[in-house]
Protein backbone atom coordinates (compact mmCIF):
# COMPACT_ATOMS: atom_id res chain seq x y z
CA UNK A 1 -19.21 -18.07 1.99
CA UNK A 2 -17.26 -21.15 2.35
CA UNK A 3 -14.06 -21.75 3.82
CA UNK A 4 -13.86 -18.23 5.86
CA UNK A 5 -11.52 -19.21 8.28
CA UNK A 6 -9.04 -20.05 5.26
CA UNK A 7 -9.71 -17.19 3.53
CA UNK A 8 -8.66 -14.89 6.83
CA UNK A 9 -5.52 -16.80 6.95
CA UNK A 10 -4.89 -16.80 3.31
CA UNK A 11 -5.96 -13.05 3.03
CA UNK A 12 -3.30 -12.18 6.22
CA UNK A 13 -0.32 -13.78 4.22
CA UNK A 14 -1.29 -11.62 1.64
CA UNK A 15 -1.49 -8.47 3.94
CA UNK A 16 1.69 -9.46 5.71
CA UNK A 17 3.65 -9.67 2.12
CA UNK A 18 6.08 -6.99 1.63
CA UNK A 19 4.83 -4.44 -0.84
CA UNK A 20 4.87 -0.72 -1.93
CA UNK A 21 2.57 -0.20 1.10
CA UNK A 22 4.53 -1.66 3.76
CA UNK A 23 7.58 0.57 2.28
CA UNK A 24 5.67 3.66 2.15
CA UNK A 25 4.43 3.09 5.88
CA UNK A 26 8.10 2.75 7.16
CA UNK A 27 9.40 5.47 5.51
CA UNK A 28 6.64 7.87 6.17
CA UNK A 29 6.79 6.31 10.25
CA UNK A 30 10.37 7.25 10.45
CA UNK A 31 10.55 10.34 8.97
CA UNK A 32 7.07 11.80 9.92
CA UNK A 33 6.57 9.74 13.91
CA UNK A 34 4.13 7.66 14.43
CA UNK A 35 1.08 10.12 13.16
CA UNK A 36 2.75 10.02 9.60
CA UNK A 37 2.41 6.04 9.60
CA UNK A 38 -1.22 5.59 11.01
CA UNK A 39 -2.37 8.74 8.39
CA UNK A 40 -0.52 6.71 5.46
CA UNK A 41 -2.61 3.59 7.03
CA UNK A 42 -5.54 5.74 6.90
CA UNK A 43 -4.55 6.84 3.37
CA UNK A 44 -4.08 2.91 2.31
CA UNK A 45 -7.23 1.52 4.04
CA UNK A 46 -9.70 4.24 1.86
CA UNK A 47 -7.81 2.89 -1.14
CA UNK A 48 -8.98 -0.28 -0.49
CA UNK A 49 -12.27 0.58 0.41
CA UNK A 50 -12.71 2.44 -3.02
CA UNK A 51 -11.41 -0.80 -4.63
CA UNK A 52 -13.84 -3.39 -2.22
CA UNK A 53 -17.17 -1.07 -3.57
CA UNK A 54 -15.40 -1.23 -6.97
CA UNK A 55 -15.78 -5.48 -6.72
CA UNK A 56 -18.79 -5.36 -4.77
CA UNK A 57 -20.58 -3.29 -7.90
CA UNK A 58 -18.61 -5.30 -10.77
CA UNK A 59 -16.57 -2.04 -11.77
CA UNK A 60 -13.55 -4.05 -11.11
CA UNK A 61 -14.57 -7.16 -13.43
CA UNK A 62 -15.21 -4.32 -16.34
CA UNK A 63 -11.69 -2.33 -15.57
CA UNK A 64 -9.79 -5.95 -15.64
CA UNK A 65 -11.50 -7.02 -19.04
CA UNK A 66 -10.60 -3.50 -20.64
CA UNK A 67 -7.51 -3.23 -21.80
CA UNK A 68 -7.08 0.17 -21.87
CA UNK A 69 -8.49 0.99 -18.62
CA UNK A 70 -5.98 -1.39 -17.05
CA UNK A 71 -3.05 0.22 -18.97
CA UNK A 72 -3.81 3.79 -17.96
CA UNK A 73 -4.21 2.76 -14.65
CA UNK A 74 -0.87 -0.13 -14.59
CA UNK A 75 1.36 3.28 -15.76
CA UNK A 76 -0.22 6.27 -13.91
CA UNK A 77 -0.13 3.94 -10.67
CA UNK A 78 3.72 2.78 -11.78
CA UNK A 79 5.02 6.47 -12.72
CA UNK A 80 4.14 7.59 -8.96
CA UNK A 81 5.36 4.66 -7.71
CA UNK A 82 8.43 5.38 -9.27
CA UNK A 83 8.06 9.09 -8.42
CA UNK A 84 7.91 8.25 -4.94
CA UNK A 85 10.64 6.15 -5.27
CA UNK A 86 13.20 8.28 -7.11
CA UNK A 87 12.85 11.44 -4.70
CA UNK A 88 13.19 9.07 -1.72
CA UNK A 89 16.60 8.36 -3.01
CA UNK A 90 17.32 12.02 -4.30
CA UNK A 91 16.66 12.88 -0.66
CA UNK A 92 18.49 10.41 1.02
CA UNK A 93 21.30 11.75 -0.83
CA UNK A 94 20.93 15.28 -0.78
CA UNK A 95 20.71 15.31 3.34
CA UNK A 96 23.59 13.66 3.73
CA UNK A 97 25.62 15.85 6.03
CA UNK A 98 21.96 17.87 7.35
CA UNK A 99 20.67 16.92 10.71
CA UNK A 100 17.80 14.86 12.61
CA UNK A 101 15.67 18.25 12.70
CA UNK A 102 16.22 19.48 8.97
CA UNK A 103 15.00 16.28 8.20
CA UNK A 104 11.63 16.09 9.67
CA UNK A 105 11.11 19.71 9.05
CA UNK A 106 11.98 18.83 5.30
CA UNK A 107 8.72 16.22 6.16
CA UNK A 108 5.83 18.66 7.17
CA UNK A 109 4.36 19.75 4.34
CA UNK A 110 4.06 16.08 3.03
CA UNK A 111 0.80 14.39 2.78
CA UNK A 112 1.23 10.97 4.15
CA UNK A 113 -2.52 10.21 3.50
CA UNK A 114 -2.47 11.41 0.00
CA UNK A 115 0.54 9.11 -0.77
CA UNK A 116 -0.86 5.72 1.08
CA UNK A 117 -4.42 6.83 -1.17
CA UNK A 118 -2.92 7.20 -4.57
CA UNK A 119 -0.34 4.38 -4.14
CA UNK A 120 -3.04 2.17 -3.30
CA UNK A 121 -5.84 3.18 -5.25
CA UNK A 122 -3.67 3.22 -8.44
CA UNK A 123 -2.22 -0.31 -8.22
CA UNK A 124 -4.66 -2.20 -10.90
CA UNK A 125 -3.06 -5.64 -8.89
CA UNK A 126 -5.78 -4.60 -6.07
CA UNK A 127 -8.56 -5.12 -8.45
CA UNK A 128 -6.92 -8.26 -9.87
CA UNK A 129 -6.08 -9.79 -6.20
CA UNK A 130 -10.25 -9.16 -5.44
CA UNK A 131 -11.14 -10.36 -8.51
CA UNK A 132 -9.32 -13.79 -9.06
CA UNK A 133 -8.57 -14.53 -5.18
CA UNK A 134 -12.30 -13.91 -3.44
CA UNK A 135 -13.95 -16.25 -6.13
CA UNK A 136 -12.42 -18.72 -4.43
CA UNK A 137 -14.33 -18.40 -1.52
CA UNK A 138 -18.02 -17.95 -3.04
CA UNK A 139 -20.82 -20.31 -1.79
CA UNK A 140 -23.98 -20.82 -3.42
CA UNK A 141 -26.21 -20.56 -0.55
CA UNK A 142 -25.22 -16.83 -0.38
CA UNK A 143 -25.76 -13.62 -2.68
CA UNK A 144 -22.14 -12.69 -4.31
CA UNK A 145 -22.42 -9.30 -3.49
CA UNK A 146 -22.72 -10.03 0.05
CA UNK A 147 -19.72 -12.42 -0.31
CA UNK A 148 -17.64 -9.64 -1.83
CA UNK A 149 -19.20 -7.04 0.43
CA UNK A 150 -17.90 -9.74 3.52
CA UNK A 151 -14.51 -10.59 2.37
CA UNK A 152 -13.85 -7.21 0.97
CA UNK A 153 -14.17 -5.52 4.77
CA UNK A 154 -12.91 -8.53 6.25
CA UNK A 155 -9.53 -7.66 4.28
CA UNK A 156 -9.25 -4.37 4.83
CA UNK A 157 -10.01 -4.75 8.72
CA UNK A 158 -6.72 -7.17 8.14
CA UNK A 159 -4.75 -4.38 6.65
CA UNK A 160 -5.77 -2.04 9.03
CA UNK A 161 -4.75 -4.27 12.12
CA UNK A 162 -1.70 -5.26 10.34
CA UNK A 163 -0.27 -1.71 9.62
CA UNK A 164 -1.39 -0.37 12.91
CA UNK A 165 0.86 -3.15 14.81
CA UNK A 166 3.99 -2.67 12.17
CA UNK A 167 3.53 1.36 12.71
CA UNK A 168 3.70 0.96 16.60
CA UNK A 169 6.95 -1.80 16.10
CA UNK A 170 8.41 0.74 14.13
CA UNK A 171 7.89 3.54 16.24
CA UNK A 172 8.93 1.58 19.07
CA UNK A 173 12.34 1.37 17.75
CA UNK A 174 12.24 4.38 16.74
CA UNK A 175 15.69 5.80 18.91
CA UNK A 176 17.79 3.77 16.68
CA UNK A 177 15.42 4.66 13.86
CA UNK A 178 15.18 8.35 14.09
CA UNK A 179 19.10 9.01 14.14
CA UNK A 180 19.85 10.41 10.72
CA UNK A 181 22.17 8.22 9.68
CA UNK A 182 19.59 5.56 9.97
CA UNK A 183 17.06 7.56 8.27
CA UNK A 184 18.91 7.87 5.17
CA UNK A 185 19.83 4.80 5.18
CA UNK A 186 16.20 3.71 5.36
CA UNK A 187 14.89 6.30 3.39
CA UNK A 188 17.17 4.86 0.68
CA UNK A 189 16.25 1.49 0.66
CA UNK A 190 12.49 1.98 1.01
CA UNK A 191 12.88 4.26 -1.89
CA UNK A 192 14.81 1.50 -3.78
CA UNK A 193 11.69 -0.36 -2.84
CA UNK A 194 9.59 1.61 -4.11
CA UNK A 195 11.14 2.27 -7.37
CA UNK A 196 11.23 -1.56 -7.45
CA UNK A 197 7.48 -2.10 -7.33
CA UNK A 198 7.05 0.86 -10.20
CA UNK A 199 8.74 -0.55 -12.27
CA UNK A 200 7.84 -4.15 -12.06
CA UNK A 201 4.06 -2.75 -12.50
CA UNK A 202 5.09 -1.03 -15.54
CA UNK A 203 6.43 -3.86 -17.20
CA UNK A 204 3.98 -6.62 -15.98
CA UNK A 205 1.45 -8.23 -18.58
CA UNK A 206 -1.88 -7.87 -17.98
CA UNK A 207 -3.39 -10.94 -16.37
């Protein structure tokens, strides 16, 4: 493939761009420690590997052309966005006056994985961002599936090593983090985050 030391860069910026992931991995790091962000990373990275065979095997080309499979997939993906979103906020507010321990008890029984998988495997802007973005990079001297095989695991090793670092930063701060003042207060935001990227998914055009 040509150019691979641009597309590494290129495909970092991307990575490093605030997005429903990054939100979802700071919430679930300061509520649920440090295992609750690296199980949403783990939840996140087998998105992405559903979505990198989905390119590699042309599903993706045939679920961008359809118009229907994109819509089904744009407002599932956007309604738990949203979902995600609005009970943040609902329980930012309604442990106001609890403390530190109600909250992460309140925490347990949530599945950090489950939510990094099904925000990321339902965001049809995954299959979009492999589709019109790796083309970019395809030689001629090379198979394509190779090339998509190679820059699809090539991105989500950048992901992984990405959200790994911004889990541990997190965590690291975590003192000031953890106190439940500051724990509402980013509970709140990230869910106003989150809500944010629901609905903008909802009411983008398909590409």
């Amino acid at each position: 493939m040509e150019n691979f030391y641009l597309f590494v860069i290129m495909s970092l910026l991307f990575v490093i761009l605030p997005g429903p992931d990054i939100g979802l991995i700071t919430q679930n790091t300061v509520t649920s420690g440090k295992k609750g962000g690296i199980d949403t990373v783990i939840g996140i990275t087998s998105g992405l590997i559903i979505h990198t065979s989905a390119a590699v095997f042309g599903l993706s080309a045939i679920f961008v052309k359809s118009a229907l499979l994109f819509s089904i997939f744009k407002y599932v993906g956007a309604v738990y966005l949203i979902y995600l979103g609005v009970t943040s906020i609902w329980s930012s507010k309604k442990n106001k006056g609890s403390s530190g321990d109600g909250h992460q008890t309140k925490y347990k029984n949530k599945s950090p994985f489950r939510q990094g998988f099904l925000t990321n495997l339902l965001n049809p802007k995954i299959a979009v961002l492999f589709l019109t973005f790796f083309p970019q990079f395809l030689s001629t001297g090379m198979k394509p599936f190779l090339q998509f095989l190679m820059m699809g695991l090539t991105y989500t090793v950048l992901t992984i090593i990405w959200s790994i670092v911004y889990v541990n930063l997190i965590n690291y701060i975590s003192s000031w983090m953890k106190k439940p003042a500051t724990q509402r207060a980013i509970e709140r935001i990230s869910g106003f985050v989150v809500l944010g990227f629901g609905i903008k998914l909802a009411i983008e055009k398909r590409p």
